[in-house]
Protein backbone atom coordinates (compact mmCIF):
# COMPACT_ATOMS: atom_id res chain seq x y z
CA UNK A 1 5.47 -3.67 -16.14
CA UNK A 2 2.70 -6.16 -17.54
CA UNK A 3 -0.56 -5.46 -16.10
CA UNK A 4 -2.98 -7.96 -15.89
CA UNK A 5 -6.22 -5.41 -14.12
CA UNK A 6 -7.09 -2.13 -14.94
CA UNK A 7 -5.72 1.01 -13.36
CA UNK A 8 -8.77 3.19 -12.49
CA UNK A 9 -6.50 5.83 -10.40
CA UNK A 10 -6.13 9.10 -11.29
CA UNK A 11 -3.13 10.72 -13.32
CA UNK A 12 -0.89 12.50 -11.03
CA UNK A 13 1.78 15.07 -11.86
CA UNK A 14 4.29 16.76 -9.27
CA UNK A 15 7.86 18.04 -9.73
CA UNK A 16 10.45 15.17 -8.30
CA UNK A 17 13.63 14.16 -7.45
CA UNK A 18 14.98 10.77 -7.93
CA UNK A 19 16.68 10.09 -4.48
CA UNK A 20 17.68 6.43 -5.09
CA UNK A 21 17.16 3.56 -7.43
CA UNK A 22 18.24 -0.24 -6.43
CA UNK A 23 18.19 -3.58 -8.00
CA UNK A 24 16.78 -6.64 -6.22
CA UNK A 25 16.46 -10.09 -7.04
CA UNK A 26 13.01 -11.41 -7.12
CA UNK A 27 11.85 -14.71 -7.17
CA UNK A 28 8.16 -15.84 -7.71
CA UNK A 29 7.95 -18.87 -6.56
CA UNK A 30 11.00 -20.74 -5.06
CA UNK A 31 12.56 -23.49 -5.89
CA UNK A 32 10.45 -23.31 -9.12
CA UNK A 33 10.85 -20.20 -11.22
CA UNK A 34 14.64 -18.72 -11.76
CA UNK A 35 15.29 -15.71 -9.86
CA UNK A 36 15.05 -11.98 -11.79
CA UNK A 37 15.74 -8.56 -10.82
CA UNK A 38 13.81 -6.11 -9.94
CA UNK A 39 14.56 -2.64 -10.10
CA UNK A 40 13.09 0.33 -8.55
CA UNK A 41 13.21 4.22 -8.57
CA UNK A 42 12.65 6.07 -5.59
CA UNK A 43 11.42 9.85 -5.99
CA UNK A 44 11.21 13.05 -3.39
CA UNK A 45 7.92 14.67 -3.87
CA UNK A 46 6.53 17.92 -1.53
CA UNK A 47 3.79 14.79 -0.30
CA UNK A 48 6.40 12.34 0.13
CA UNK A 49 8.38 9.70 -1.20
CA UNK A 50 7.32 7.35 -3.93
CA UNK A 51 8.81 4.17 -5.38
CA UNK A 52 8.06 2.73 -7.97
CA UNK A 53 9.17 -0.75 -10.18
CA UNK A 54 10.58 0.34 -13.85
CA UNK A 55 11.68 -2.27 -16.98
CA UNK A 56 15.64 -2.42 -17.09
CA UNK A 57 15.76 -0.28 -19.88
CA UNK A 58 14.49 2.75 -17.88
CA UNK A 59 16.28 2.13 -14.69
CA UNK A 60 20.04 3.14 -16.45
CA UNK A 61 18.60 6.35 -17.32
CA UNK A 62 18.35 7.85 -14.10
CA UNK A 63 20.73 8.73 -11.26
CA UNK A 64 19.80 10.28 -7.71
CA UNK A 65 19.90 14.02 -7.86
CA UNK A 66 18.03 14.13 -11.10
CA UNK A 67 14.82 16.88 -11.42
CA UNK A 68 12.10 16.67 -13.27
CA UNK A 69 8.67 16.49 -14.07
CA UNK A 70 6.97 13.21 -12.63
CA UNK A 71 3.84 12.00 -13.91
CA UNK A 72 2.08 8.69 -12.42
CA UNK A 73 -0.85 6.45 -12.48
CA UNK A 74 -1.61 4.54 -8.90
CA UNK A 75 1.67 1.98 -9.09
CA UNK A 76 2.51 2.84 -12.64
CA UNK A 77 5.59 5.09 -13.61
CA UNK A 78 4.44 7.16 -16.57
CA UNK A 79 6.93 9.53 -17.03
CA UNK A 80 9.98 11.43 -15.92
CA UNK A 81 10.82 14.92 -18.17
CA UNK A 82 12.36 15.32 -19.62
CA UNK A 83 14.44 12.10 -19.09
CA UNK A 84 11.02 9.17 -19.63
CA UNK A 85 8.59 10.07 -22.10
């Protein structure tokens, strides 16, 4: 996703589980701007869950049950392995 600030959190890394994913339609501003999906990932990690937003071209790659290395920046999804790179 486009960022517009600068992430100053730290990298995180934790083994995962994707548990669900769902697709949403967003719209910014009513009435004004045409509706979009949105489409999210939620993981199982041993703190917790974690969701976050991912581009449609990442979102058909996974499926719930999946394992894997997950690697993260505050909001930002950096990767899955060995499925996002």
């Amino acid at each position: 996703m486009k960022r517009y600030t600068k992430n100053n959190h730290p990298v995180q890394k934790c083994h995962a589980t994707v548990i669900g994913t769902s697709e949403q339609s967003y719209t910014p501003v009513p009435g004004y701007e045409p509706s979009r999906p949105l489409y999210e990932i939620l993981f199982e990690t041993p703190d917790g869950p974690l969701s976050f937003e991912v581009s449609r071209f990442v979102f058909p790659l996974l499926e719930s049950g999946m394992n894997g290395e997950l690697v993260w920046q505050g909001p930002d999804l950096i990767s899955f392995e060995p499925w996002i790179q």
